[in-house]
N, C-alpha and C. Protein backbone atom coordinates (compact mmCIF):
# COMPACT_ATOMS: atom_id res chain seq x y z
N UNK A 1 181.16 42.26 -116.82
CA UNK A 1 181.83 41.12 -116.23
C UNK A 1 180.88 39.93 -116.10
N UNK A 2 179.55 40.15 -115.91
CA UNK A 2 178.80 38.99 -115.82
C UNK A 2 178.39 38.46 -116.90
N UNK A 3 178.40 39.19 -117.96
CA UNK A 3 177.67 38.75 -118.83
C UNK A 3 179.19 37.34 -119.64
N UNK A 4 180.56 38.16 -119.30
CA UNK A 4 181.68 37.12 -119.46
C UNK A 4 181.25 36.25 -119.04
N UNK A 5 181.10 35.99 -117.81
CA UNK A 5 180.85 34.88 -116.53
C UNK A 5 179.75 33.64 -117.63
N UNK A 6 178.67 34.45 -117.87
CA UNK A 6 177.69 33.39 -118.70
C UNK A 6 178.05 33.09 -119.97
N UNK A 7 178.96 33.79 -120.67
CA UNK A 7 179.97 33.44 -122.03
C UNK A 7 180.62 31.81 -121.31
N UNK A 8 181.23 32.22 -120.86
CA UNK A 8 182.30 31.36 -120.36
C UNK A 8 181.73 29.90 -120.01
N UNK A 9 180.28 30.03 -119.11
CA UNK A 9 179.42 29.25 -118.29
C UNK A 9 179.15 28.21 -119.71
N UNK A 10 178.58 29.15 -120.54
CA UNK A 10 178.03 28.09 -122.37
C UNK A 10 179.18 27.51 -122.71
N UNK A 11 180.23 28.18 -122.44
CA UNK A 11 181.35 27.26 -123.35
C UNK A 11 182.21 26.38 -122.76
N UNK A 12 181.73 26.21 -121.48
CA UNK A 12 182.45 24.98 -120.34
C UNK A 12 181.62 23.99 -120.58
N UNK A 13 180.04 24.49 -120.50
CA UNK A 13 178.93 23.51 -120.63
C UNK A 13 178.74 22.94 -122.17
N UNK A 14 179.36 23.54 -123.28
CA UNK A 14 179.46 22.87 -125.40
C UNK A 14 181.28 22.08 -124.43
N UNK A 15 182.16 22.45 -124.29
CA UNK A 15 183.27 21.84 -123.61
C UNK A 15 183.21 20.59 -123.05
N UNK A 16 182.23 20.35 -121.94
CA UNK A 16 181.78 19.43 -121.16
C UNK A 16 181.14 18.25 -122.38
N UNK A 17 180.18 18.76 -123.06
CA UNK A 17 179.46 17.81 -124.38
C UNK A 17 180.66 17.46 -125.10
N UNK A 18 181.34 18.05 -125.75
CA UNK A 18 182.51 17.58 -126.51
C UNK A 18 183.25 16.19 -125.85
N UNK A 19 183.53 16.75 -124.86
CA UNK A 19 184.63 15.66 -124.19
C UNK A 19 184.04 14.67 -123.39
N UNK A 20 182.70 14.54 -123.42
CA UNK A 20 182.33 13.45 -123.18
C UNK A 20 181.79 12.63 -124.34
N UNK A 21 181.40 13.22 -125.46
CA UNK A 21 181.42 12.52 -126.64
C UNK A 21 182.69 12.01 -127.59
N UNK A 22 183.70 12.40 -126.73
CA UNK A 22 185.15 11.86 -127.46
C UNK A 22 185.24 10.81 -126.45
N UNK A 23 185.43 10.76 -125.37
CA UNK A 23 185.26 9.80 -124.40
C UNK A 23 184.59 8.33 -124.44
N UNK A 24 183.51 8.97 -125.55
CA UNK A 24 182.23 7.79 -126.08
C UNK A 24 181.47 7.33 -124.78
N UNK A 25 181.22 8.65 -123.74
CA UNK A 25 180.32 7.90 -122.66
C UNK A 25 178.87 8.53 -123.15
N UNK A 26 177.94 8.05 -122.59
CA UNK A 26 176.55 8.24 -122.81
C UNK A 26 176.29 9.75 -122.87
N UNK A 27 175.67 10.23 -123.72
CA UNK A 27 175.24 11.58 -123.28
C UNK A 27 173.22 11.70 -123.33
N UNK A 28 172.71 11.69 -121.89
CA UNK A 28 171.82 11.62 -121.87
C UNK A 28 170.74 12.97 -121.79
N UNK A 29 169.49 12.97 -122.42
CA UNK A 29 169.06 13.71 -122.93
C UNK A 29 168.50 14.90 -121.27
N UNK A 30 168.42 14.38 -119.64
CA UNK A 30 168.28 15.25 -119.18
C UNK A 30 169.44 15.61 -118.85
N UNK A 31 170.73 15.59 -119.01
CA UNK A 31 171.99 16.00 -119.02
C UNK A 31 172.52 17.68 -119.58
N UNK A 32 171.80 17.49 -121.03
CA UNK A 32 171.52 18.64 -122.16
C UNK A 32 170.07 19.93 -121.70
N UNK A 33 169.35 19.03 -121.10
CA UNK A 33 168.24 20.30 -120.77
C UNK A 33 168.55 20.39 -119.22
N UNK A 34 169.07 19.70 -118.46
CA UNK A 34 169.60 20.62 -117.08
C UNK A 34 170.94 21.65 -117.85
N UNK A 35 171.43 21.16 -118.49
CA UNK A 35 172.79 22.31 -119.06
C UNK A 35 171.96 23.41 -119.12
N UNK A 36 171.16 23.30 -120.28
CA UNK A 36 170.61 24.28 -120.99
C UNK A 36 169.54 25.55 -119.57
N UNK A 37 168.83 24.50 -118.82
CA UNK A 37 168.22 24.97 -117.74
C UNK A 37 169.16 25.89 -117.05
N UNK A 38 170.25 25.76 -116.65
CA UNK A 38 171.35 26.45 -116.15
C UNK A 38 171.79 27.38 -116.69
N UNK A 39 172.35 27.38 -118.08
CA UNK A 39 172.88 28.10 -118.68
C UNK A 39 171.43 29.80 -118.90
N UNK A 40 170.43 29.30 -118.74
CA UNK A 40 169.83 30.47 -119.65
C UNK A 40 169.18 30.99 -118.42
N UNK A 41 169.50 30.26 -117.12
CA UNK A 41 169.19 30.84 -115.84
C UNK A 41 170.52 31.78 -115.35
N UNK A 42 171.86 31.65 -115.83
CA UNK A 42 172.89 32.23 -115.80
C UNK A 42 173.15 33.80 -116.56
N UNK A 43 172.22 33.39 -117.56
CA UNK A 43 171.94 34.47 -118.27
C UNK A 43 170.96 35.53 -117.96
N UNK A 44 170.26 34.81 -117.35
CA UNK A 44 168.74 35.94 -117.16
C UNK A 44 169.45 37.00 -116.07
N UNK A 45 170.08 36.06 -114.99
CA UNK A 45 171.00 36.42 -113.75
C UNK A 45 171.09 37.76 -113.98
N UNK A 46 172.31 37.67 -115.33
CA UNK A 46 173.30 39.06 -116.07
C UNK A 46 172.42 39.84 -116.24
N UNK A 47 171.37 39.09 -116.95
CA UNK A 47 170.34 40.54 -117.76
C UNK A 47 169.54 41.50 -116.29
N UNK A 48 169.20 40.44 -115.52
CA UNK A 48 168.44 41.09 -114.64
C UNK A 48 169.69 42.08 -113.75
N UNK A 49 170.85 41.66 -113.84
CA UNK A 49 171.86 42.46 -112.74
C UNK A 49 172.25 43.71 -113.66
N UNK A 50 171.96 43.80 -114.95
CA UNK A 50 172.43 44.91 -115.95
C UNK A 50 171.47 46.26 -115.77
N UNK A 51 170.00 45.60 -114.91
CA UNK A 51 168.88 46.53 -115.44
C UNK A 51 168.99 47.57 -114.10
N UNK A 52 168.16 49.03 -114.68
CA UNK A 52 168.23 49.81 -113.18
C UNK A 52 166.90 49.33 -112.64
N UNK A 53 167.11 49.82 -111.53
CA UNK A 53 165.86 49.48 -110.37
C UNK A 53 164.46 49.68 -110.96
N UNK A 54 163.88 50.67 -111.73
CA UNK A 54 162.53 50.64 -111.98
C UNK A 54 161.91 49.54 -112.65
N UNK A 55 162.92 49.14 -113.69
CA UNK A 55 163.18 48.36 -114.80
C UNK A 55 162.85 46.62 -113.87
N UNK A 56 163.25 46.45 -113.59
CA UNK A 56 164.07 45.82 -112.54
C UNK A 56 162.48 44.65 -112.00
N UNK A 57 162.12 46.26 -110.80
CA UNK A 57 160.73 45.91 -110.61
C UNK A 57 159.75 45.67 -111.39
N UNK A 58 159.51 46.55 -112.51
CA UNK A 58 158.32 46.00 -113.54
C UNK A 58 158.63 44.13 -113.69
N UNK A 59 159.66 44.02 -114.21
CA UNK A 59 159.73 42.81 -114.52
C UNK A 59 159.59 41.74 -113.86
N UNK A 60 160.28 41.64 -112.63
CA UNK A 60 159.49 40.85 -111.58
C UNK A 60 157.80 41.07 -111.21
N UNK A 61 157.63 42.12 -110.92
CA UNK A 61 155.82 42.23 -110.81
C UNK A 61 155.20 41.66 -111.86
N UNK A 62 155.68 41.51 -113.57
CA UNK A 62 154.77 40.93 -114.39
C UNK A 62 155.21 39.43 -114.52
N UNK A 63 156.45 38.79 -113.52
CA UNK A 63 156.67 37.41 -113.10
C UNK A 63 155.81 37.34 -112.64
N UNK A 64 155.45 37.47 -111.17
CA UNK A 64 154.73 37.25 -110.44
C UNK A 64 153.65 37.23 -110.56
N UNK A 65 153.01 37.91 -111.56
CA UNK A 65 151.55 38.03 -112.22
C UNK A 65 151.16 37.21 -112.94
N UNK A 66 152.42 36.57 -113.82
CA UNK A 66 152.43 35.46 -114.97
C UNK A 66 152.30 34.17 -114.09
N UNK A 67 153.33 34.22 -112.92
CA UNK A 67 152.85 33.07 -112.12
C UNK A 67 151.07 32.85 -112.06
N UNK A 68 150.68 33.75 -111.01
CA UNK A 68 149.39 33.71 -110.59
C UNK A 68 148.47 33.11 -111.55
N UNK A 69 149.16 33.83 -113.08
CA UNK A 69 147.37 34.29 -114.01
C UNK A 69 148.21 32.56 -114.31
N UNK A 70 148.49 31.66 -114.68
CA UNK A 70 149.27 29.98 -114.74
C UNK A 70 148.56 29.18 -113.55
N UNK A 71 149.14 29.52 -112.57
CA UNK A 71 148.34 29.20 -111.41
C UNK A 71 146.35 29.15 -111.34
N UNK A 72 145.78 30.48 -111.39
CA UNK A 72 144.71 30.18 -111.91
C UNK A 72 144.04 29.27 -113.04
N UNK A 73 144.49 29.47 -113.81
CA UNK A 73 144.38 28.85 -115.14
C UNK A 73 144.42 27.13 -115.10
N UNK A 74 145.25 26.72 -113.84
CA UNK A 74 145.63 25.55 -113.87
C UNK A 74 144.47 25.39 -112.82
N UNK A 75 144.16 25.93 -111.58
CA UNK A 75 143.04 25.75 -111.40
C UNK A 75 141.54 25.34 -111.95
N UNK A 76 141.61 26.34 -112.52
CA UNK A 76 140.02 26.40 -113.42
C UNK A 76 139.91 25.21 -114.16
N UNK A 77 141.11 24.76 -114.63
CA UNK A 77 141.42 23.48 -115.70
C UNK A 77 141.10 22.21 -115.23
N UNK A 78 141.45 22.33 -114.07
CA UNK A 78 141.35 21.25 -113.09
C UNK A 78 139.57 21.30 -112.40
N UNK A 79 139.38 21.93 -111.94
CA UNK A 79 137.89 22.01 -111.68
C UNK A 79 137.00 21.67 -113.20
N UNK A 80 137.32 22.07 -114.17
CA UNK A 80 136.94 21.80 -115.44
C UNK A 80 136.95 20.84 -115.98
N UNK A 81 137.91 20.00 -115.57
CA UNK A 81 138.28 18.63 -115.54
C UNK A 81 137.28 17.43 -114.84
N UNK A 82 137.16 18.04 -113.61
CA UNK A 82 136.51 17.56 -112.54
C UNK A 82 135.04 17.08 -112.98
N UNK A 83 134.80 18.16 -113.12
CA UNK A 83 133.42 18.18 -113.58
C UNK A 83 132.69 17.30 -114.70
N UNK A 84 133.32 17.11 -115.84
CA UNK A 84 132.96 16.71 -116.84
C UNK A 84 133.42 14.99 -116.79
């Protein structure tokens, strides 16, 4: 059923583009990447609500890790920066 839900979500949001390009109003370019931002956040939603619990957790723990090791990285970059 959810994964309908995010079917449906893409084709309101190609729907929405259509009929505002028949309309001939502006279609501006953060218009298309908030869609898109939405849409594949709608999706992850499904995927993550499909998975069982072990599953589940790995994947968030190697979020959260991906955060950090980004986070560092942007650190070091910045001190690296600093310096030179």
């Amino acid at each position: 059923m959810i994964v309908s839900v995010a079917v449906l979500a893409t084709l309101a949001f190609i729907g929405w583009i259509i009929f505002r390009g028949v309309k001939e109003k502006s279609i501006k370019a953060h218009f298309i990447s908030y869609g898109v931002a939405v849409i594949a956040g709608i999706f992850t939603y499904a995927y993550f609500l499909s998975l069982d619990l072990a599953q589940l957790v790995k994947i968030i723990v190697s979020i959260f890790l991906g955060i950090i090791l980004i986070i560092l990285a942007a650190l070091y970059q910045r001190r690296r920066s600093i310096r030179t």
